[in-house]
Structure formats: structure tokens, C-alpha cells
PDB file of N, CA and C in Angstrom:
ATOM      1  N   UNK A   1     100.048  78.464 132.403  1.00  0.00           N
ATOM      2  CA  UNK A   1     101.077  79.421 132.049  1.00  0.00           C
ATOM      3  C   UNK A   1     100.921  79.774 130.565  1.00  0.00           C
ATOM      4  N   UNK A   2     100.485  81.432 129.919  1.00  0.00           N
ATOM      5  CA  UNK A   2     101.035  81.435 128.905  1.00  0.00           C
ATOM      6  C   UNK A   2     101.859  81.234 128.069  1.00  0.00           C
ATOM      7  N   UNK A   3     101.672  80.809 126.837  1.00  0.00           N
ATOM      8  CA  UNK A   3     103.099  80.771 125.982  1.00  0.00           C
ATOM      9  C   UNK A   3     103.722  81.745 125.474  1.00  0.00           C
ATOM     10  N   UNK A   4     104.967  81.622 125.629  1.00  0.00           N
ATOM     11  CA  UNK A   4     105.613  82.976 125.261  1.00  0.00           C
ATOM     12  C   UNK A   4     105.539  84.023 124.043  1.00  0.00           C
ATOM     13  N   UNK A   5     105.800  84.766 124.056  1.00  0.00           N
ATOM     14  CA  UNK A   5     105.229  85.877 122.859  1.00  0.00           C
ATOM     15  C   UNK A   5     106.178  85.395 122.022  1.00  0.00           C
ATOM     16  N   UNK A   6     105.682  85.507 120.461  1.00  0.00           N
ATOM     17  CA  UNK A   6     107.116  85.633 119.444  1.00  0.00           C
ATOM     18  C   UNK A   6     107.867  86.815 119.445  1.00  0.00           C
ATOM     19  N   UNK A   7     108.778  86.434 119.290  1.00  0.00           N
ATOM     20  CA  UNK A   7     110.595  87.281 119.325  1.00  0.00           C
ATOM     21  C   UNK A   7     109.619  88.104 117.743  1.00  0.00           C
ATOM     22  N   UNK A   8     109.493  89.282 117.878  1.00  0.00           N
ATOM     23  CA  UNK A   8     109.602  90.263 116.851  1.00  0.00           C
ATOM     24  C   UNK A   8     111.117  90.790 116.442  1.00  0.00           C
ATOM     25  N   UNK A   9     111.140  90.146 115.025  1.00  0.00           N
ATOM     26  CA  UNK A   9     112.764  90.497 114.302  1.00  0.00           C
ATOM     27  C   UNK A   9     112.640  91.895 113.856  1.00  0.00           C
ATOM     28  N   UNK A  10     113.630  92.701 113.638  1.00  0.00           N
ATOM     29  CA  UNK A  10     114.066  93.770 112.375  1.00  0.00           C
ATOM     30  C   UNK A  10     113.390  93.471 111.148  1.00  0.00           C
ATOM     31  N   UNK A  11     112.521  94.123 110.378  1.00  0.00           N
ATOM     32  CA  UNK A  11     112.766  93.492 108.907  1.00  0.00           C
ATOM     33  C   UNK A  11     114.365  93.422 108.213  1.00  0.00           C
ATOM     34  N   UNK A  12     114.483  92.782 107.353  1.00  0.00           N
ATOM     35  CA  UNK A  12     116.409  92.550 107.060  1.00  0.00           C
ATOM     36  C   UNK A  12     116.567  93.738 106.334  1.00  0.00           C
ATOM     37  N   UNK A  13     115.580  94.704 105.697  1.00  0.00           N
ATOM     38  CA  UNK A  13     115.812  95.495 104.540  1.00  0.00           C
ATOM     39  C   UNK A  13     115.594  96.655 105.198  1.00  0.00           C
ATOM     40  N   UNK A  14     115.453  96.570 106.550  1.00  0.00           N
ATOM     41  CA  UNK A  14     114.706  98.204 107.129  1.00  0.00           C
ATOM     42  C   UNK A  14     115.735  98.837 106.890  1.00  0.00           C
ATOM     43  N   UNK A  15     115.252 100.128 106.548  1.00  0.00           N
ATOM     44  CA  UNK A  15     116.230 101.484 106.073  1.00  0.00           C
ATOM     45  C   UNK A  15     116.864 101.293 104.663  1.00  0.00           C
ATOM     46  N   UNK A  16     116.923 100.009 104.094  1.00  0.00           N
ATOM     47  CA  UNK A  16     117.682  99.857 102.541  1.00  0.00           C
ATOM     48  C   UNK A  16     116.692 100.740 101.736  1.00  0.00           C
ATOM     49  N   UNK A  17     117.548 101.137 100.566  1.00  0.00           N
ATOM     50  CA  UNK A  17     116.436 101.764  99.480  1.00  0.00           C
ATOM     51  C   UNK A  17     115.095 100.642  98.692  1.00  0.00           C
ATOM     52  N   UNK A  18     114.337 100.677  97.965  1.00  0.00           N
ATOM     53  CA  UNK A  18     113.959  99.739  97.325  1.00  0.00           C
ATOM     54  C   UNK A  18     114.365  99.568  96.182  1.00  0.00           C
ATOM     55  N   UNK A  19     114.298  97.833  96.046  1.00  0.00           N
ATOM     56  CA  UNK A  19     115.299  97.659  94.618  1.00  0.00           C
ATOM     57  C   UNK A  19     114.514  97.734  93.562  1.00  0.00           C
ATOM     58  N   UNK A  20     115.008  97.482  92.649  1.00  0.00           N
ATOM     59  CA  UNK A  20     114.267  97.803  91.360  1.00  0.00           C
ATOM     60  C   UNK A  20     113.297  96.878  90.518  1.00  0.00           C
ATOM     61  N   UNK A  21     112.080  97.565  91.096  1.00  0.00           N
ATOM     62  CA  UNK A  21     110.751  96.547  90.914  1.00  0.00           C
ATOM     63  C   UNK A  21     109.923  96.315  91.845  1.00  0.00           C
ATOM     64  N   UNK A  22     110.583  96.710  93.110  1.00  0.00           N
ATOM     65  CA  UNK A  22     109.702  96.571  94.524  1.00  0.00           C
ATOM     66  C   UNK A  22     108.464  97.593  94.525  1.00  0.00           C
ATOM     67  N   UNK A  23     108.548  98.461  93.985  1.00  0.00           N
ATOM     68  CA  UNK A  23     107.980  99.503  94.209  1.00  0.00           C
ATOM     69  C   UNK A  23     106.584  98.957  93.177  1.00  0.00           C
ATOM     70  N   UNK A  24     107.098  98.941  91.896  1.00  0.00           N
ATOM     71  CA  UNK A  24     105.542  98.521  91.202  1.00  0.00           C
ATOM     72  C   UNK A  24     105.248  97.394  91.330  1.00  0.00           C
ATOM     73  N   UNK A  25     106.036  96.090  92.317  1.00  0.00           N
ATOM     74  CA  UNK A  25     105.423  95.606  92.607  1.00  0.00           C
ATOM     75  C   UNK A  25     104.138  95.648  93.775  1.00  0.00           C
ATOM     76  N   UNK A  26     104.546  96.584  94.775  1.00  0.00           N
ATOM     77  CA  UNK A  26     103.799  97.142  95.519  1.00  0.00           C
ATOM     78  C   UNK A  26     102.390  97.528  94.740  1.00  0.00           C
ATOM     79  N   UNK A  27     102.755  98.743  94.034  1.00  0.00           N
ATOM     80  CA  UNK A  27     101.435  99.134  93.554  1.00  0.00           C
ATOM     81  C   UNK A  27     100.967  98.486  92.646  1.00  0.00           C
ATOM     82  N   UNK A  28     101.014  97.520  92.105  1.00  0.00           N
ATOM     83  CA  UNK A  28     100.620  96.446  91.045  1.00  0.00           C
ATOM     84  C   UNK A  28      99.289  95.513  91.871  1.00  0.00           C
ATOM     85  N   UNK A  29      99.913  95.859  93.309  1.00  0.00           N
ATOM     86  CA  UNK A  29      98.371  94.816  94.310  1.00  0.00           C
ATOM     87  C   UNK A  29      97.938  96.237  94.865  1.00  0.00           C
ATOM     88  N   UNK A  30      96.698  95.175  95.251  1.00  0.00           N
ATOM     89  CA  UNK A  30      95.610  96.429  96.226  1.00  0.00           C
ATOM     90  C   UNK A  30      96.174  96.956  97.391  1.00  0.00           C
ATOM     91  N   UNK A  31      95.941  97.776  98.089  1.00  0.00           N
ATOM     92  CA  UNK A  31      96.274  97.880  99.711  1.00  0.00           C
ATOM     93  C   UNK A  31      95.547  97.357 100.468  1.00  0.00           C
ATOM     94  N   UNK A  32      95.211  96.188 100.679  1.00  0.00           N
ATOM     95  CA  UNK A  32      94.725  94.879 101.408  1.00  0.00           C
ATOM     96  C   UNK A  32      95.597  95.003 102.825  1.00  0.00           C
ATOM     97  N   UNK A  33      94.722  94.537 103.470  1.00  0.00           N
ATOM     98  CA  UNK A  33      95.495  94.009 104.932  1.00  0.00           C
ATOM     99  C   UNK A  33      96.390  92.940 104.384  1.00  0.00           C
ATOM    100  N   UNK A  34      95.895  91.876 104.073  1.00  0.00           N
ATOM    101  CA  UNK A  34      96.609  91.083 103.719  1.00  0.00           C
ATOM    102  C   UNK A  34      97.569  91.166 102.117  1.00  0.00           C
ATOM    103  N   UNK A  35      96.897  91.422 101.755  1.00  0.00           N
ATOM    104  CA  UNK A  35      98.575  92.298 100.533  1.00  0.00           C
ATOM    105  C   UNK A  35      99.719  92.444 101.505  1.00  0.00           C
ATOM    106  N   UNK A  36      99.351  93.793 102.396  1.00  0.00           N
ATOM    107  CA  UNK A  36     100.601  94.184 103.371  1.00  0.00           C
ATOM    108  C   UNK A  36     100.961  93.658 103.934  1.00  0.00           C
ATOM    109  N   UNK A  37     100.385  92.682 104.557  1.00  0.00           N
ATOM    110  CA  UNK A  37     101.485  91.210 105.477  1.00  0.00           C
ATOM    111  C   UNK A  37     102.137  90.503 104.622  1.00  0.00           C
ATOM    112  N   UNK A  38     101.439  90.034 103.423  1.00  0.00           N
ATOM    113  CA  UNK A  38     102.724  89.383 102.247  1.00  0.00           C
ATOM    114  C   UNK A  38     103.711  90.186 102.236  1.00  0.00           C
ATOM    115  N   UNK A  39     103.093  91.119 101.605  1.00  0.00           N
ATOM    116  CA  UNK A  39     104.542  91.968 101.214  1.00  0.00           C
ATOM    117  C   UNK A  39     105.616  92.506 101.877  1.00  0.00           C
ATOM    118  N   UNK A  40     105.152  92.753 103.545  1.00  0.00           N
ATOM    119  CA  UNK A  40     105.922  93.129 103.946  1.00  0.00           C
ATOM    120  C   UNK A  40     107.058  91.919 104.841  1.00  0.00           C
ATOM    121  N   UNK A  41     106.360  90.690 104.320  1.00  0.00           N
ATOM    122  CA  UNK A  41     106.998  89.388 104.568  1.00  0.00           C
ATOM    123  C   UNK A  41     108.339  89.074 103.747  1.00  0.00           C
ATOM    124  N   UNK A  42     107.310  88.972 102.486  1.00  0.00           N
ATOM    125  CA  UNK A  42     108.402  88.676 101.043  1.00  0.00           C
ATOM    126  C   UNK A  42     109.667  89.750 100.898  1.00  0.00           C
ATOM    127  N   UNK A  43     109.070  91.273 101.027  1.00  0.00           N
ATOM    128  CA  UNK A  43     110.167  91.959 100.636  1.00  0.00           C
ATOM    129  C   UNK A  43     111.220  92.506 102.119  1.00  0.00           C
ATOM    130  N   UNK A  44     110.690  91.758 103.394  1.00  0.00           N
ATOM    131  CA  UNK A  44     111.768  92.184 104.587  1.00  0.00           C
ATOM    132  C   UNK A  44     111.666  93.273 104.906  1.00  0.00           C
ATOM    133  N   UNK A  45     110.164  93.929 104.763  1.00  0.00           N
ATOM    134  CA  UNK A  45     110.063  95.307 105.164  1.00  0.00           C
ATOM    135  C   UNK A  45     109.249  95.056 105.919  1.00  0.00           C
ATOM    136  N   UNK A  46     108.537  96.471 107.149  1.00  0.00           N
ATOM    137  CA  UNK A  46     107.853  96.156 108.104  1.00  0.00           C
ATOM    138  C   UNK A  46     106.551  96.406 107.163  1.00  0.00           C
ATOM    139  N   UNK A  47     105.708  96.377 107.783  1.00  0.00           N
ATOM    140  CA  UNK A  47     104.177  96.564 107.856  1.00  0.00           C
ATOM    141  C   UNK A  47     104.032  97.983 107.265  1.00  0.00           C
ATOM    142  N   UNK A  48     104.315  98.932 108.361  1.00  0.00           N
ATOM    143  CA  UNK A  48     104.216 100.120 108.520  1.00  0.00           C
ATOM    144  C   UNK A  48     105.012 101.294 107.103  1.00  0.00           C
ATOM    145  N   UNK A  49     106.192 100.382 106.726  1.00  0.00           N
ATOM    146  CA  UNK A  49     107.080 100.367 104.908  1.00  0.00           C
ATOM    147  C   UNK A  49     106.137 100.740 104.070  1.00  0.00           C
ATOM    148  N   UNK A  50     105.415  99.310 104.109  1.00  0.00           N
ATOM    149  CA  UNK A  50     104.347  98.756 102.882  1.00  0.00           C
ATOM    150  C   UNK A  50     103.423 100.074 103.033  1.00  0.00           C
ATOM    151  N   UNK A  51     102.841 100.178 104.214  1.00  0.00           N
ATOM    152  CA  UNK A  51     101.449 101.327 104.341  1.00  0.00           C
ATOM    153  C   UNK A  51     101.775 102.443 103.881  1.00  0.00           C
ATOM    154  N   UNK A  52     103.149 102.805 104.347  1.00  0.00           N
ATOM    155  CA  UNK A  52     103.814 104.056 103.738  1.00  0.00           C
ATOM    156  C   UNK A  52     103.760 104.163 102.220  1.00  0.00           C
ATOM    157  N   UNK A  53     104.139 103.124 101.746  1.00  0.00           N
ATOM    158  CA  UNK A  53     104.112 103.282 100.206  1.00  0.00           C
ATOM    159  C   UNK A  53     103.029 103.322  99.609  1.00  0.00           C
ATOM    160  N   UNK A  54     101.771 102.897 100.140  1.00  0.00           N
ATOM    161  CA  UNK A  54     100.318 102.822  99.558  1.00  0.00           C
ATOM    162  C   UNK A  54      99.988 104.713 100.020  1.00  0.00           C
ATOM    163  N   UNK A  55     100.422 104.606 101.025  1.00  0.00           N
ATOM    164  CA  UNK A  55      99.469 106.033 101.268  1.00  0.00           C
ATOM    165  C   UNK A  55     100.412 107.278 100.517  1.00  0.00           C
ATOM    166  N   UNK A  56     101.751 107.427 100.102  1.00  0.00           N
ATOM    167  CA  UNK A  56     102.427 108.165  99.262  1.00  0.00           C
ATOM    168  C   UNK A  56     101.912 108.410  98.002  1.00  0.00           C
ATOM    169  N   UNK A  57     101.211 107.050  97.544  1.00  0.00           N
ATOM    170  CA  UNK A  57     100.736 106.710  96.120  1.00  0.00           C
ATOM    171  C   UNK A  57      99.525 107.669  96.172  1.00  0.00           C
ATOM    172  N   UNK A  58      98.455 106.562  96.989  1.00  0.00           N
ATOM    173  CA  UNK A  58      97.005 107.121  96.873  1.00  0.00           C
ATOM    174  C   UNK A  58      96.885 108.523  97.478  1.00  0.00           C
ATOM    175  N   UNK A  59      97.661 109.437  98.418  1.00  0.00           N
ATOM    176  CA  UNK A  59      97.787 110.395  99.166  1.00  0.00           C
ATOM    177  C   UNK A  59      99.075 111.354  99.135  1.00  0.00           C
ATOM    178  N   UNK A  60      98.737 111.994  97.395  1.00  0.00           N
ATOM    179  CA  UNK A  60     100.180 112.576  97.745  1.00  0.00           C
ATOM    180  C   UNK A  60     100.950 113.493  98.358  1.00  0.00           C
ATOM    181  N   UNK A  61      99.441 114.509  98.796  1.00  0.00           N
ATOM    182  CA  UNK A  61     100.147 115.862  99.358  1.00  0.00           C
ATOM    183  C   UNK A  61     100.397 115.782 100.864  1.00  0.00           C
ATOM    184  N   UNK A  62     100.359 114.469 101.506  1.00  0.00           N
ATOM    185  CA  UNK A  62     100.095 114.683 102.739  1.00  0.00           C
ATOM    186  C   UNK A  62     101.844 113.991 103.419  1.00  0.00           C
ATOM    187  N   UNK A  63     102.344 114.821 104.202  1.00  0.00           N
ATOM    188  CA  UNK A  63     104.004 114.522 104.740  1.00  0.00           C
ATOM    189  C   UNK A  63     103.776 113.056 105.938  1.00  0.00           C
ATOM    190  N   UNK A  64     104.914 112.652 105.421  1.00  0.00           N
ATOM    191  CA  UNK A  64     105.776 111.059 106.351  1.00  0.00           C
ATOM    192  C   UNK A  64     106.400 111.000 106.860  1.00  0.00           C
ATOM    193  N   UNK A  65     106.954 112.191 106.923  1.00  0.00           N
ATOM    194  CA  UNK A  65     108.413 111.981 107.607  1.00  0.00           C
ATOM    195  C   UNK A  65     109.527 112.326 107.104  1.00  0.00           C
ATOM    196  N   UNK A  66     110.676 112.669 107.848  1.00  0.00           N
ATOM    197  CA  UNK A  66     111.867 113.268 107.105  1.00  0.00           C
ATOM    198  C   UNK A  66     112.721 112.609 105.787  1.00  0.00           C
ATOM    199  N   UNK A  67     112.487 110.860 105.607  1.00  0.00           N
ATOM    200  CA  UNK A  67     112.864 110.175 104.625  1.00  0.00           C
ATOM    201  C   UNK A  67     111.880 110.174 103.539  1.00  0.00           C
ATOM    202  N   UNK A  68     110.436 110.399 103.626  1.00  0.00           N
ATOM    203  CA  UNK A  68     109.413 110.259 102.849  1.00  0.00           C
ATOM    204  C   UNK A  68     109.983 110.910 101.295  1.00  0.00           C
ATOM    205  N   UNK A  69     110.667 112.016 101.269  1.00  0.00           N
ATOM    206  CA  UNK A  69     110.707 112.768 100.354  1.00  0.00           C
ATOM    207  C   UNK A  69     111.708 112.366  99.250  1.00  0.00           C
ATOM    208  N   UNK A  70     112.264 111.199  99.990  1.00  0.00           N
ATOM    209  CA  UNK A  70     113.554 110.632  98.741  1.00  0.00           C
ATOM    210  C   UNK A  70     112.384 109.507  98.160  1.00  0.00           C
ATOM    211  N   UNK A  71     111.659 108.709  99.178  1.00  0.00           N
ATOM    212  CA  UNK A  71     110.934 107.535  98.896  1.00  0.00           C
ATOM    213  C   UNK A  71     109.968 108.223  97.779  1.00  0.00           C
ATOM    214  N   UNK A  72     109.002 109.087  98.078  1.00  0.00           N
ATOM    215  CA  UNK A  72     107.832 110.051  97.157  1.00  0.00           C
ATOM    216  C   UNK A  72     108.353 109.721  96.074  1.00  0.00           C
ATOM    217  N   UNK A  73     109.572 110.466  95.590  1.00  0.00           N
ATOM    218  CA  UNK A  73     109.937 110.826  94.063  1.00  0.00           C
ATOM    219  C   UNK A  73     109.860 109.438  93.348  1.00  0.00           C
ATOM    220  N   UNK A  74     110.955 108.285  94.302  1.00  0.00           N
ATOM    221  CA  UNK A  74     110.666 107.132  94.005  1.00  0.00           C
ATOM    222  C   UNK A  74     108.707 106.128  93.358  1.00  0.00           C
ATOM    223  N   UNK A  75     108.234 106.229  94.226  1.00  0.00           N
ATOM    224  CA  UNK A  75     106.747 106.166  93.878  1.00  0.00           C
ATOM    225  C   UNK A  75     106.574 106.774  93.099  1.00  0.00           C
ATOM    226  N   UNK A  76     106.487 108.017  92.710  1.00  0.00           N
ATOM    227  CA  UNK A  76     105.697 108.624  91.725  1.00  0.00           C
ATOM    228  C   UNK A  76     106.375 108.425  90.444  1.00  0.00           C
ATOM    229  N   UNK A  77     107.396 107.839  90.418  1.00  0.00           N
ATOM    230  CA  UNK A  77     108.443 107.432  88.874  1.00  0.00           C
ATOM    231  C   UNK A  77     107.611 105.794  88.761  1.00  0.00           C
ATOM    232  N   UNK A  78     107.955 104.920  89.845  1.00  0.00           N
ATOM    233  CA  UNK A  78     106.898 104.229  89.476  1.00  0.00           C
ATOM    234  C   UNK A  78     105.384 103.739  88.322  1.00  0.00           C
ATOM    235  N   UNK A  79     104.834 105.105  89.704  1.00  0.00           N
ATOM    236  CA  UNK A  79     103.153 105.228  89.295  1.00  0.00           C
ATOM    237  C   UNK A  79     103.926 106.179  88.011  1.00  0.00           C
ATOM    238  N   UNK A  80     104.436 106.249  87.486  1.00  0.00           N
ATOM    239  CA  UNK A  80     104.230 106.684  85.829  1.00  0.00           C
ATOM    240  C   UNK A  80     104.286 106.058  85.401  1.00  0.00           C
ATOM    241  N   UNK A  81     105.192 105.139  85.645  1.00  0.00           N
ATOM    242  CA  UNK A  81     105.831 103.363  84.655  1.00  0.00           C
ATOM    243  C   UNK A  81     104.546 102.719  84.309  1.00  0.00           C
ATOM    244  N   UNK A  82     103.646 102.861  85.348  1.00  0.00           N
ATOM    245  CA  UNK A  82     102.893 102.060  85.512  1.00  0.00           C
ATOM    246  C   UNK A  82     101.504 102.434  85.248  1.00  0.00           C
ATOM    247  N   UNK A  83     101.685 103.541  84.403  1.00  0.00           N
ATOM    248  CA  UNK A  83     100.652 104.357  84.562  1.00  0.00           C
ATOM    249  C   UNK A  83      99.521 104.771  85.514  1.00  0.00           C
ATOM    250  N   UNK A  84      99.523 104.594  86.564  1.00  0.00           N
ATOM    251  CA  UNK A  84      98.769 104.620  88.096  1.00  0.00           C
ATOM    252  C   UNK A  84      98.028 105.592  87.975  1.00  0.00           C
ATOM    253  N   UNK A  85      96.910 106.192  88.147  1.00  0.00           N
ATOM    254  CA  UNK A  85      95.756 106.509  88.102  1.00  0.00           C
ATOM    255  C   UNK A  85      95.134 106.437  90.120  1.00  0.00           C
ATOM    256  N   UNK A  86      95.464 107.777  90.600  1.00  0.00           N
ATOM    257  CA  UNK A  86      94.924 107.693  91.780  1.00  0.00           C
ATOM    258  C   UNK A  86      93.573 108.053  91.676  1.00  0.00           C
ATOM    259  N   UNK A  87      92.611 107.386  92.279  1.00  0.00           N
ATOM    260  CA  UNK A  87      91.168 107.492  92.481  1.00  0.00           C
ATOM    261  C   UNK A  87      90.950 108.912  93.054  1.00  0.00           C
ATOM    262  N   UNK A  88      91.799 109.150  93.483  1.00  0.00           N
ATOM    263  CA  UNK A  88      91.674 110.959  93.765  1.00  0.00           C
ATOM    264  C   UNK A  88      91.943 111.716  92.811  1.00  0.00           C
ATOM    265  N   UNK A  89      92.748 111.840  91.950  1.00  0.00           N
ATOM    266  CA  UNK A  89      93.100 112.218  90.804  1.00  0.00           C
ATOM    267  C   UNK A  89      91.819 112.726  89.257  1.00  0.00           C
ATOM    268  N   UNK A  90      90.867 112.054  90.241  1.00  0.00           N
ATOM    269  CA  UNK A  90      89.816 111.872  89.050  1.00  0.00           C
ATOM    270  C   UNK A  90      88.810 112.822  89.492  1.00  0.00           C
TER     271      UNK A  90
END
């Protein structure tokens, strides 16, 4: 008999805004597979959160979705803080 699948939770933060620091902490690491399972561990966001925020960064002209556009502005205040430098950009 197989063993049962794990119970997949909510992340606790899905739909919250990000708090202040999440964001460059995000872009402060690579977009790693494994970056995105930490992170989307540590900060209670899904998987799919984290990817969103890498590909907003590195990919800006391309649309996410109807919330993307509050999150965008967010990132890109960020990537100034932080001076971020997209490899496309160059």
C-alpha cells in the first residue's frame, strides 16, 4: 500500500502584501530552484509568489496577472534600492 500523499497547506501569507524587506530579500539571491523552495518556505509564500517576483524583476514588460501591477511597482522600487541591474537591461 502506498503512503499517503502530504496534506498541501495554503502558504499563511498568500494574498498578504510583502513586508518590508521581503522583496530585496528576494532579489538579493539568485533564482535557483532551490532559492525558491527556501524562500517560499521561510517567507509563507507559494513557489509560484517567489517565481513571480524573479520573473517581474528579470522580465519586465511581460503581464502576470490582474494583481501583478500593484506587486511590479513594488519590485521595481526595490531593484532601485538595490541598485539591480537586469542582464537584459544591458
Amino acid at each position: 500500500m502506498a503512503a499517503p500523499k502530504r496534506l498541501q497547506r495554503k502558504p499563511e501569507h498568500k494574498g498578504d502584501r510583502y513586508r518590508e524587506g521581503e522583496l530585496e530579500l528576494i532579489l538579493n539571491l539568485a533564482p535557483t530552484h532551490d532559492n525558491v523552495r527556501r524562500l517560499a518556505k521561510s517567507l509563507g509564500r507559494s513557489i509560484k509568489a517567489i517565481e513571480i517576483v524573479y520573473r517581474i524583476a528579470y522580465q519586465p514588460g511581460r503581464p502576470f496577472g490582474r494583481d501583478a501591477e500593484i506587486q511590479r511597482s513594488k519590485i521595481e522600487q526595490a531593484k532601485s534600492s538595490l541598485r539591480f541591474i537586469s542582464a537584459l537591461a544591458q
